[in-house]
N, C-alpha and C. Protein backbone atom coordinates (compact mmCIF):
# COMPACT_ATOMS: atom_id res chain seq x y z
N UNK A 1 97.42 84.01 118.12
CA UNK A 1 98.49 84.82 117.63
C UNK A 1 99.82 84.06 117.73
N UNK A 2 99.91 83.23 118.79
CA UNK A 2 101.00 82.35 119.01
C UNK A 2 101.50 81.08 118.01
N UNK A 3 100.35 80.72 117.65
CA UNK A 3 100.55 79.84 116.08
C UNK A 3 100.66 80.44 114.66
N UNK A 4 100.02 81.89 115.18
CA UNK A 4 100.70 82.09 113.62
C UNK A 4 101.89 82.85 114.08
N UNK A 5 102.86 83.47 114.87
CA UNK A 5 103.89 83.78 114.60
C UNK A 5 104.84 82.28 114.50
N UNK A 6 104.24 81.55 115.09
CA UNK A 6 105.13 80.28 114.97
C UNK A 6 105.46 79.84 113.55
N UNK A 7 103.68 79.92 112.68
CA UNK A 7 103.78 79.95 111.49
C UNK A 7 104.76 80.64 110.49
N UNK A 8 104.90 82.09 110.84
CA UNK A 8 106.06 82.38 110.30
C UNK A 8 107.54 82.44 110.25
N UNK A 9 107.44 82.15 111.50
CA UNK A 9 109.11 81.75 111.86
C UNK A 9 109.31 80.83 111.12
N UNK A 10 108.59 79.51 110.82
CA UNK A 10 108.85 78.35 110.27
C UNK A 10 108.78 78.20 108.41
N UNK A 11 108.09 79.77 108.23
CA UNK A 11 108.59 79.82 106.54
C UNK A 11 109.66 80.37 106.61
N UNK A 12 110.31 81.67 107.68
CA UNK A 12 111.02 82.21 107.25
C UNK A 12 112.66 81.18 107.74
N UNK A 13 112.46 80.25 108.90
CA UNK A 13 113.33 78.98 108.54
C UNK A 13 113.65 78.91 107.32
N UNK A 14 112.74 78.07 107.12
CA UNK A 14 112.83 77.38 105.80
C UNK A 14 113.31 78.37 104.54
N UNK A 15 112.80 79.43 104.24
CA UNK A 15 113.49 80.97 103.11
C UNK A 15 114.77 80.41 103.76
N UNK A 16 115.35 80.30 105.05
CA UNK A 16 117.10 80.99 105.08
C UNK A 16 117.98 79.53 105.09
N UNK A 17 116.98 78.41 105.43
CA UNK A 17 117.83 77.15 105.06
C UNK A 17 117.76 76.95 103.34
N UNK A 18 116.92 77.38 102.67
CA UNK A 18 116.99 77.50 101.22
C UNK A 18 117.98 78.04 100.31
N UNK A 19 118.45 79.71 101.06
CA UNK A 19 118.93 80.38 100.59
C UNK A 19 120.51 79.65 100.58
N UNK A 20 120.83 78.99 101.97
CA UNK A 20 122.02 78.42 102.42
C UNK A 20 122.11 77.21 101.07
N UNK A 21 121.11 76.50 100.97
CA UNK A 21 121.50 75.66 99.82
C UNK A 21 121.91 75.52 98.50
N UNK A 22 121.05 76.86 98.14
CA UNK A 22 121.02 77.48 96.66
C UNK A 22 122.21 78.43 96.69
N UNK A 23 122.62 78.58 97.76
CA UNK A 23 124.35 79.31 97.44
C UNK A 23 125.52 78.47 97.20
N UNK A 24 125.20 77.38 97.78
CA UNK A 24 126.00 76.09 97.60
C UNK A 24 125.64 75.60 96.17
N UNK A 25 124.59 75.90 95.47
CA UNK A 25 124.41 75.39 94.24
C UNK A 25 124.56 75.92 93.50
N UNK A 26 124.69 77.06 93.14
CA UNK A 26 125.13 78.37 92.39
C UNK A 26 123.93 79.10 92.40
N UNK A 27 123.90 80.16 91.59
CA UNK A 27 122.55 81.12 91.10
C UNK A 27 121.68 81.00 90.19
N UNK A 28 121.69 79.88 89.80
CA UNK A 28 120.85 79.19 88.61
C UNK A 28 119.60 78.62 89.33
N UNK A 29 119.99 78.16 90.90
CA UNK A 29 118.77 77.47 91.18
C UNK A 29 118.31 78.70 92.23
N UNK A 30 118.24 79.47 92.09
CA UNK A 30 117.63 81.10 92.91
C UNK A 30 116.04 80.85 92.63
N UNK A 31 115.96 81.04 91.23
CA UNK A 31 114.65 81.24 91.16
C UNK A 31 113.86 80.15 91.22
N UNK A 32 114.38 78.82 90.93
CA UNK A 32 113.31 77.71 90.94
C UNK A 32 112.99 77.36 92.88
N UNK A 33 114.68 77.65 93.57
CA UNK A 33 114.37 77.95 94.84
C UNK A 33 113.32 78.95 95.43
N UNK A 34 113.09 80.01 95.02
CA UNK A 34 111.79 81.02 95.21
C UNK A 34 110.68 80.27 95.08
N UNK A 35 110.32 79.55 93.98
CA UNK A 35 109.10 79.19 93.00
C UNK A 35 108.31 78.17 94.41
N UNK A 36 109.60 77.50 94.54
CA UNK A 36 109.54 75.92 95.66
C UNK A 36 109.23 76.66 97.12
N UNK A 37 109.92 77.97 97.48
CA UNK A 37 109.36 78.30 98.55
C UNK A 37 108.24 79.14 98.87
N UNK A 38 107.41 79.16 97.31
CA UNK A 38 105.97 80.14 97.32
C UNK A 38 105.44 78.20 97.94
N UNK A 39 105.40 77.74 96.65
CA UNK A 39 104.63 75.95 97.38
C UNK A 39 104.60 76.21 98.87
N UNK A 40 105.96 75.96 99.29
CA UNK A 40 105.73 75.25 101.08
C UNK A 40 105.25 75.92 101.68
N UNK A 41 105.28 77.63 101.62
CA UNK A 41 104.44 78.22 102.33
C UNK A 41 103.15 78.35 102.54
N UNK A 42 102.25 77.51 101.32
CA UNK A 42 101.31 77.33 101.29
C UNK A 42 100.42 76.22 101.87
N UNK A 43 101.63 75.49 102.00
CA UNK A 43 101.49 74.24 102.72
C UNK A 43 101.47 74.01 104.67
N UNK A 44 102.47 75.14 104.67
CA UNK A 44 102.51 75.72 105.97
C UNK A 44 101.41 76.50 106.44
N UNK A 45 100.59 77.29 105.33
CA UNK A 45 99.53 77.81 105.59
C UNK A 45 97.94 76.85 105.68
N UNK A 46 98.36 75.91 104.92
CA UNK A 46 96.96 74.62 105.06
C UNK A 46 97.02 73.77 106.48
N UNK A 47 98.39 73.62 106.73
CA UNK A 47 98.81 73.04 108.34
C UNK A 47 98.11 73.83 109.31
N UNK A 48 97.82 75.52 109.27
CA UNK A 48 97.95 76.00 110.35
C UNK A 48 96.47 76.48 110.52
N UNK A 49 95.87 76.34 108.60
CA UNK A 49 94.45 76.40 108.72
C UNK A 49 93.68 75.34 109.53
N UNK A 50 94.56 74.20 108.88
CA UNK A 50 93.61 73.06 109.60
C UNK A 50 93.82 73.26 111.46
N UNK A 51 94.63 73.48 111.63
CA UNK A 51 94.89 73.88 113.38
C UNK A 51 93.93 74.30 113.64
N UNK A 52 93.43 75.55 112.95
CA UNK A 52 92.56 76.71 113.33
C UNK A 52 91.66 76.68 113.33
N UNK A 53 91.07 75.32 112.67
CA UNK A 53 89.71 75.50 111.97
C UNK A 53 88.47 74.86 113.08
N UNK A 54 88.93 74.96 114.26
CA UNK A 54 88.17 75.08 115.57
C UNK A 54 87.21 75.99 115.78
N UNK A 55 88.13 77.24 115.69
CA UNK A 55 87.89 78.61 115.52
C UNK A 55 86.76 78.90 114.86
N UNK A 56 85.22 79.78 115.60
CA UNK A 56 84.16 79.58 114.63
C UNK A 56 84.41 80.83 113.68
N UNK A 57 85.29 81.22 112.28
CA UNK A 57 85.48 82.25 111.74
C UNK A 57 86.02 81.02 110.31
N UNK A 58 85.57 81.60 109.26
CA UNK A 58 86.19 80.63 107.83
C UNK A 58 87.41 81.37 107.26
N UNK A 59 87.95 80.94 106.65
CA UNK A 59 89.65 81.48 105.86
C UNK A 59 89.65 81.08 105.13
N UNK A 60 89.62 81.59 103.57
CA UNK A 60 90.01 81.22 102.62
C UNK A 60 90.77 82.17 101.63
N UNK A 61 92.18 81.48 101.59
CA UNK A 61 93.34 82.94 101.00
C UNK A 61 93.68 82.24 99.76
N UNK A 62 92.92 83.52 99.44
CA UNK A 62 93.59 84.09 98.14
C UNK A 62 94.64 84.51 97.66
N UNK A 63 95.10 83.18 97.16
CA UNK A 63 97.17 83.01 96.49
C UNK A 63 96.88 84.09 95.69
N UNK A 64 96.03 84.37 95.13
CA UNK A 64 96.40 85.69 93.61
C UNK A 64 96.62 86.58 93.81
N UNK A 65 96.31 87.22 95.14
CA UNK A 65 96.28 88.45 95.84
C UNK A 65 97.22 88.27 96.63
N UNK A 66 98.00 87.32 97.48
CA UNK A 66 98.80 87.62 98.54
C UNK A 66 100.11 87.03 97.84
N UNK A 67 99.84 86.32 96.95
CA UNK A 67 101.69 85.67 96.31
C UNK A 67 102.68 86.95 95.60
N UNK A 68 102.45 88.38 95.19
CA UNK A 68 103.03 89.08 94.90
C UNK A 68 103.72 89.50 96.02
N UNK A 69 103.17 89.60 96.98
CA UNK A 69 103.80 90.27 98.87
C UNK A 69 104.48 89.82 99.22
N UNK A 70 103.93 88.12 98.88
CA UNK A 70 104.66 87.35 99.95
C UNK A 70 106.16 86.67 99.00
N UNK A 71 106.13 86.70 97.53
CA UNK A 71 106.81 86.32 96.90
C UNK A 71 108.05 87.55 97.12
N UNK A 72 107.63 88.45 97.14
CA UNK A 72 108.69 89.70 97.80
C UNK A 72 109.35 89.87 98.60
N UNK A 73 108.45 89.54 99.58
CA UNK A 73 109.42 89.63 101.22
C UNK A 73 110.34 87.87 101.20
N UNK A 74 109.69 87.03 100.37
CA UNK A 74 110.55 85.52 100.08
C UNK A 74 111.98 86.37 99.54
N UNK A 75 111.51 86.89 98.22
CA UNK A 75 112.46 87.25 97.53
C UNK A 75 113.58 88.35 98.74
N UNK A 76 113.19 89.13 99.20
CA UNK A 76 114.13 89.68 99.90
C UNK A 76 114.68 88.91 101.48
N UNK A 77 113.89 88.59 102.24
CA UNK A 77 114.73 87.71 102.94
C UNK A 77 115.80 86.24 102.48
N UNK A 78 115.49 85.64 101.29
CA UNK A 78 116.47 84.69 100.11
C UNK A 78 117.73 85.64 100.35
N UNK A 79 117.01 86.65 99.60
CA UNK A 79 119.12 87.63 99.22
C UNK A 79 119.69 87.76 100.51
N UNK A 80 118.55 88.21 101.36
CA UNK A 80 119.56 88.82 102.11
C UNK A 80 120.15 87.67 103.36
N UNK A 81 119.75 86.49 102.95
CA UNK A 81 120.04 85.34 103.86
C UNK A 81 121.56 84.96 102.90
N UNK A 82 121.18 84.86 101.76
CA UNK A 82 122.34 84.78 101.15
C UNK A 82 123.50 85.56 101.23
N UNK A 83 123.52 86.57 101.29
CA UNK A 83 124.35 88.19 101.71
C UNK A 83 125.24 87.54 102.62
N UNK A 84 124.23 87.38 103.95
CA UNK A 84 124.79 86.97 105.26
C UNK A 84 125.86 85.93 105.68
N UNK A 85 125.00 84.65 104.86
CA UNK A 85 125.86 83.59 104.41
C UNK A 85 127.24 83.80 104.13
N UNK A 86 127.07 84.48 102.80
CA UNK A 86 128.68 84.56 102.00
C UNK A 86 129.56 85.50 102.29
N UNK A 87 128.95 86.31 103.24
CA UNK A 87 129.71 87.27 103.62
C UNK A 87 130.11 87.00 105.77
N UNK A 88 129.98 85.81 106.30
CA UNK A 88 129.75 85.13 107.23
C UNK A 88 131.65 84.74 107.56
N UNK A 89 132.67 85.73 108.65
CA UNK A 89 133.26 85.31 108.92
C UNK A 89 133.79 84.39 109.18
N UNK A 90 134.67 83.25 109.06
CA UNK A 90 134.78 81.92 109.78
C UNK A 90 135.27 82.06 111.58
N UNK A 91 134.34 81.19 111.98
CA UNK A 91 134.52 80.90 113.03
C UNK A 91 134.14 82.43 114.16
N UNK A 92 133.29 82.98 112.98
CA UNK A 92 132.55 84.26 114.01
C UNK A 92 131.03 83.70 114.38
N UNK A 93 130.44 84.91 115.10
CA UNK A 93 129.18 84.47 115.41
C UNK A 93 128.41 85.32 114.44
N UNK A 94 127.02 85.05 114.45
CA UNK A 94 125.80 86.07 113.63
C UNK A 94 126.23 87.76 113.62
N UNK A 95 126.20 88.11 114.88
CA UNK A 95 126.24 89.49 114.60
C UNK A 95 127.39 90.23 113.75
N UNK A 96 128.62 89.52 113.78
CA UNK A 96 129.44 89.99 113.23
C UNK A 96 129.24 89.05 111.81
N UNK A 97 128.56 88.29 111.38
CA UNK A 97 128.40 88.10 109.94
C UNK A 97 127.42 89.41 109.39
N UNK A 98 126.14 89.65 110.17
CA UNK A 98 125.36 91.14 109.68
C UNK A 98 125.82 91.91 109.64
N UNK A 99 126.98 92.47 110.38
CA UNK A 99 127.88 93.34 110.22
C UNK A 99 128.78 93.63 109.11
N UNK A 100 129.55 92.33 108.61
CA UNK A 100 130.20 91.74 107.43
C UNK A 100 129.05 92.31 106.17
N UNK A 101 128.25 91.61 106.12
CA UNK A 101 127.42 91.85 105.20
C UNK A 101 126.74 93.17 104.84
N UNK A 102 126.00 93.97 105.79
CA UNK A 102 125.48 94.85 105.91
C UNK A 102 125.86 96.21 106.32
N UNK A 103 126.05 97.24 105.72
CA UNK A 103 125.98 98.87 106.34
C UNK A 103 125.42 99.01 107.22
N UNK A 104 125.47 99.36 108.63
CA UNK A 104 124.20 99.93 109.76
C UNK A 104 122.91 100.52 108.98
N UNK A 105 122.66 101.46 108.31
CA UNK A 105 121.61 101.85 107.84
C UNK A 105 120.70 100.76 107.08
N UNK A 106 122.03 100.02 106.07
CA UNK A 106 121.27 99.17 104.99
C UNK A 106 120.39 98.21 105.75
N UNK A 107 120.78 97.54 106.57
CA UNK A 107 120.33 96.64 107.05
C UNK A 107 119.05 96.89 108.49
N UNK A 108 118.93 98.27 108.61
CA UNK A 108 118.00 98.70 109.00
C UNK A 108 116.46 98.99 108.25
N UNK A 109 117.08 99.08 107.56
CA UNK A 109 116.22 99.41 105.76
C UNK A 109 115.57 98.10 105.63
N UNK A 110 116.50 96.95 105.48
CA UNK A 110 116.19 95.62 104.88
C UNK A 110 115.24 94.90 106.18
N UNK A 111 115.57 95.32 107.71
CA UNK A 111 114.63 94.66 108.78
C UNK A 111 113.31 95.19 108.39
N UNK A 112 113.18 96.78 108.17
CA UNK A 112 112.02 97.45 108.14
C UNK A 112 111.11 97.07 106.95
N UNK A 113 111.89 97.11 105.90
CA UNK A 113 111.09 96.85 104.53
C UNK A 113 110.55 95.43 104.82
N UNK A 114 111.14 94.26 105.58
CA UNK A 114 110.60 92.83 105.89
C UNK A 114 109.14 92.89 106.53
N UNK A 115 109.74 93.81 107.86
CA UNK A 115 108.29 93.67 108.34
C UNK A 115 107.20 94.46 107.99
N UNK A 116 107.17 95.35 107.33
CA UNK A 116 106.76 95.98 106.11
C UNK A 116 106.02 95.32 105.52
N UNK A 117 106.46 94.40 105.09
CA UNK A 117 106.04 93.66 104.16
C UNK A 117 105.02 92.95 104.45
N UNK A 118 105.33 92.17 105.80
CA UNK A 118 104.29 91.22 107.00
C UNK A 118 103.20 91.97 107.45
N UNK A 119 103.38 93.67 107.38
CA UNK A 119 101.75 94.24 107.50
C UNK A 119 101.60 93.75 106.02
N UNK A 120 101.80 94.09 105.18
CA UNK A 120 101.17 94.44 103.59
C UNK A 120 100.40 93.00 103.60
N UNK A 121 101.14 92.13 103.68
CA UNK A 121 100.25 90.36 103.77
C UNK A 121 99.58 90.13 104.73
N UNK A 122 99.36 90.78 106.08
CA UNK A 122 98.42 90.42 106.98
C UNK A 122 96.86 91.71 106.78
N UNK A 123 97.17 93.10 105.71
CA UNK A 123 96.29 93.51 105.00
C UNK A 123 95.54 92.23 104.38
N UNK A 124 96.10 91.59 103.50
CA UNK A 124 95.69 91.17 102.29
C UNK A 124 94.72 89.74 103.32
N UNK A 125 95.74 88.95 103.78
CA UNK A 125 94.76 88.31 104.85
C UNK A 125 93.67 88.29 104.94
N UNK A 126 93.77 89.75 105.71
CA UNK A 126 92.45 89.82 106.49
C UNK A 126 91.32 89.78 105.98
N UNK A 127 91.54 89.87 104.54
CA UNK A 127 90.55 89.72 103.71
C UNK A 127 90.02 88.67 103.27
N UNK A 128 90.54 87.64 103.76
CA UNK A 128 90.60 85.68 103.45
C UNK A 128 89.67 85.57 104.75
N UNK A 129 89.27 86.52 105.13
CA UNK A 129 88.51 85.79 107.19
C UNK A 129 87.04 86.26 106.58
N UNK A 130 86.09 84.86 106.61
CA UNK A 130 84.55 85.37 105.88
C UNK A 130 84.09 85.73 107.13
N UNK A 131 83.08 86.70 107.19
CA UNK A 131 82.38 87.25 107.95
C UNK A 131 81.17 87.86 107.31
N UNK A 132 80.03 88.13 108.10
CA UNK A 132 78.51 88.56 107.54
C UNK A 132 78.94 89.82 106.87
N UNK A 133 78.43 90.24 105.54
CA UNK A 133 78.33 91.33 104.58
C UNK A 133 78.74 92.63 105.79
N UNK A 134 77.99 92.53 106.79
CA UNK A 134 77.61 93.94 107.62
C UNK A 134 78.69 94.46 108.33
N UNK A 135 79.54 93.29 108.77
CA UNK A 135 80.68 92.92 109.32
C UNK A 135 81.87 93.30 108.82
N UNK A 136 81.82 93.14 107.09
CA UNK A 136 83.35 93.12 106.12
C UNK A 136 84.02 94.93 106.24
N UNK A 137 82.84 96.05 106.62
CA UNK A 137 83.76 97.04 106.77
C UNK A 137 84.44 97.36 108.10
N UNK A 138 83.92 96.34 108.79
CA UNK A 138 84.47 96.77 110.44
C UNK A 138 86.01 95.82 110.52
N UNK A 139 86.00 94.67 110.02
CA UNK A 139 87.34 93.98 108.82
C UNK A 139 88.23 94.68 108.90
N UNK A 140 87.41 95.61 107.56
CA UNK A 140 88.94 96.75 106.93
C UNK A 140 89.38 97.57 107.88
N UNK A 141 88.35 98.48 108.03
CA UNK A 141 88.99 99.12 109.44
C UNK A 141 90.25 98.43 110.37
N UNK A 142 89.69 97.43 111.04
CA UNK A 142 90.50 96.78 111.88
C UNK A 142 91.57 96.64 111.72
N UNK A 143 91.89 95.65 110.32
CA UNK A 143 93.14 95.76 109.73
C UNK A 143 93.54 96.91 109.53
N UNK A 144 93.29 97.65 108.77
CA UNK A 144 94.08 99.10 108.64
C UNK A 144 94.72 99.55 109.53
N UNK A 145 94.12 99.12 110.89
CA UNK A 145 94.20 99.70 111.83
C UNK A 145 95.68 99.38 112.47
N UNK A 146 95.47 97.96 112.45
CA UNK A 146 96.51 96.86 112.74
C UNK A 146 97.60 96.89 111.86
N UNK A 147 97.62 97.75 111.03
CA UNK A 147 99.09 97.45 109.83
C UNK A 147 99.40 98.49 110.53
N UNK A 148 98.99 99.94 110.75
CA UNK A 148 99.82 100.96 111.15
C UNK A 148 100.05 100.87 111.97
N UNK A 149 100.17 100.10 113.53
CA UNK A 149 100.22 99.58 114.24
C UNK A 149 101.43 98.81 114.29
N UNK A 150 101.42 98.24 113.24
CA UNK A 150 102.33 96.80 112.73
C UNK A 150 103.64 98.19 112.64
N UNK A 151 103.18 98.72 111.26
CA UNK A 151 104.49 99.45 110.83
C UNK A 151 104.85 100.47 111.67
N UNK A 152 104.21 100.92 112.60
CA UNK A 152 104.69 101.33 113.84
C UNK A 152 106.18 100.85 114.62
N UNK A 153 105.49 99.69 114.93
CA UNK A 153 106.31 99.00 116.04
C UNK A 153 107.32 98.13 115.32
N UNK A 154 107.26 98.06 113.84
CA UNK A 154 108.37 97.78 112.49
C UNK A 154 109.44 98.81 112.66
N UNK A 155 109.11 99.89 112.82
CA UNK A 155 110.33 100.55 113.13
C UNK A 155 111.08 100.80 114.40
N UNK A 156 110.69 100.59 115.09
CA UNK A 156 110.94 100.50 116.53
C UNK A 156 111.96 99.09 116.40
N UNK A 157 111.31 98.53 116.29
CA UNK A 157 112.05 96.58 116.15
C UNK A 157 112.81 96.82 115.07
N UNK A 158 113.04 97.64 113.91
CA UNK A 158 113.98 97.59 113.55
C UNK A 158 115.18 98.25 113.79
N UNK A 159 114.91 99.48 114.40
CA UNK A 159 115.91 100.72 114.92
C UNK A 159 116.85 99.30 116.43
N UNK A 160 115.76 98.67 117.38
CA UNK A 160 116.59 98.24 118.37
C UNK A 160 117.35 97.23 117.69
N UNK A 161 117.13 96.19 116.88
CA UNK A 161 117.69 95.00 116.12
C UNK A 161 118.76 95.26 115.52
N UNK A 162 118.88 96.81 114.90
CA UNK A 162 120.37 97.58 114.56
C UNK A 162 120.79 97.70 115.67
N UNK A 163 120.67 98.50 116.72
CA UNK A 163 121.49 98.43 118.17
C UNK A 163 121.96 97.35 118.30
N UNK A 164 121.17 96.64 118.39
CA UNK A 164 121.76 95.20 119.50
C UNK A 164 122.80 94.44 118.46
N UNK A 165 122.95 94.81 116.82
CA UNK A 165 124.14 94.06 116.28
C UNK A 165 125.06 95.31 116.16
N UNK A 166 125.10 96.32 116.24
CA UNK A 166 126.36 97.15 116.00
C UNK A 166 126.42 97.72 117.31
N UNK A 167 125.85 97.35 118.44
CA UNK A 167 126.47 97.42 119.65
C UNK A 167 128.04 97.97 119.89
């Protein structure tokens, strides 16, 4: 579990050092910036397969099924990295740039809908993990199980993450 949250920290890096660049470049390169950060994530995902592939369980994900999710939550963490950016006091710190940028509610909205999103793709996942025929409904279950779970504790982490910046 520890390598793949690592895993995602390190796309969602990369989404907010993107977004920082492509604001510096204007809005023309938005979308070819999106396009470039569906690639690396995929690349980030072959890095972390090969890590894994110790592990006696097979993975094989299906971009056709998970690039609409994940191209979404790209697409919304991009803006809203951008938001932050341009709306980023000088010589303040983070919280008062989210502040700058964001309504208390809105940006409660925008944490929740993210991780939101991170169940909806770890649904789709779970469906990339081969296992014996007999096995694939105890799978779904599981996951199912694990998203409401997820979007559970999505709101929780998002309700405190508003606290702790409008403190």
């Amino acid at each position: 579990m520890a390598l793949n949250v690592a895993k995602e920290v390190r796309k969602d890096a990369l989404v907010i050092r993107r977004a920082s660049e492509a604001l510096a470049a204007g809005p023309q390169a938005d979308r070819r910036a999106l396009l470039a950060l569906l690639q690396a994530t995929k690349e980030i995902d072959r890095a972390f397969l090969e890590h894994v592939a110790r592990f006696p369980i097979g993975i094989v994900i299906r971009y056709e099924q998970i690039e609409p999710v994940r191209l979404r939550r790209i697409e919304r963490l991009f803006a809203a990295a951008q938001r932050v950016l341009a709306a980023w006091p000088p010589g303040r710190g983070a919280r008062e740039a989210l502040c700058a940028a964001f309504p208390r509610e809105e940006l409660e909205q925008l944490l929740l809908g993210l991780l939101q999103l991170y169940g909806e793709e770890t649904l789709v996942l779970s469906r990339s993990v081969r296992l014996p025929a007999l096995l694939a409904p105890v799978r779904e279950l599981a996951a199912q199980r694990l998203v409401r779970v997820m979007d559970g504790v999505a709101e929780r982490l998002a309700k405190q993450a508003v606290l702790m910046v409008y403190r």
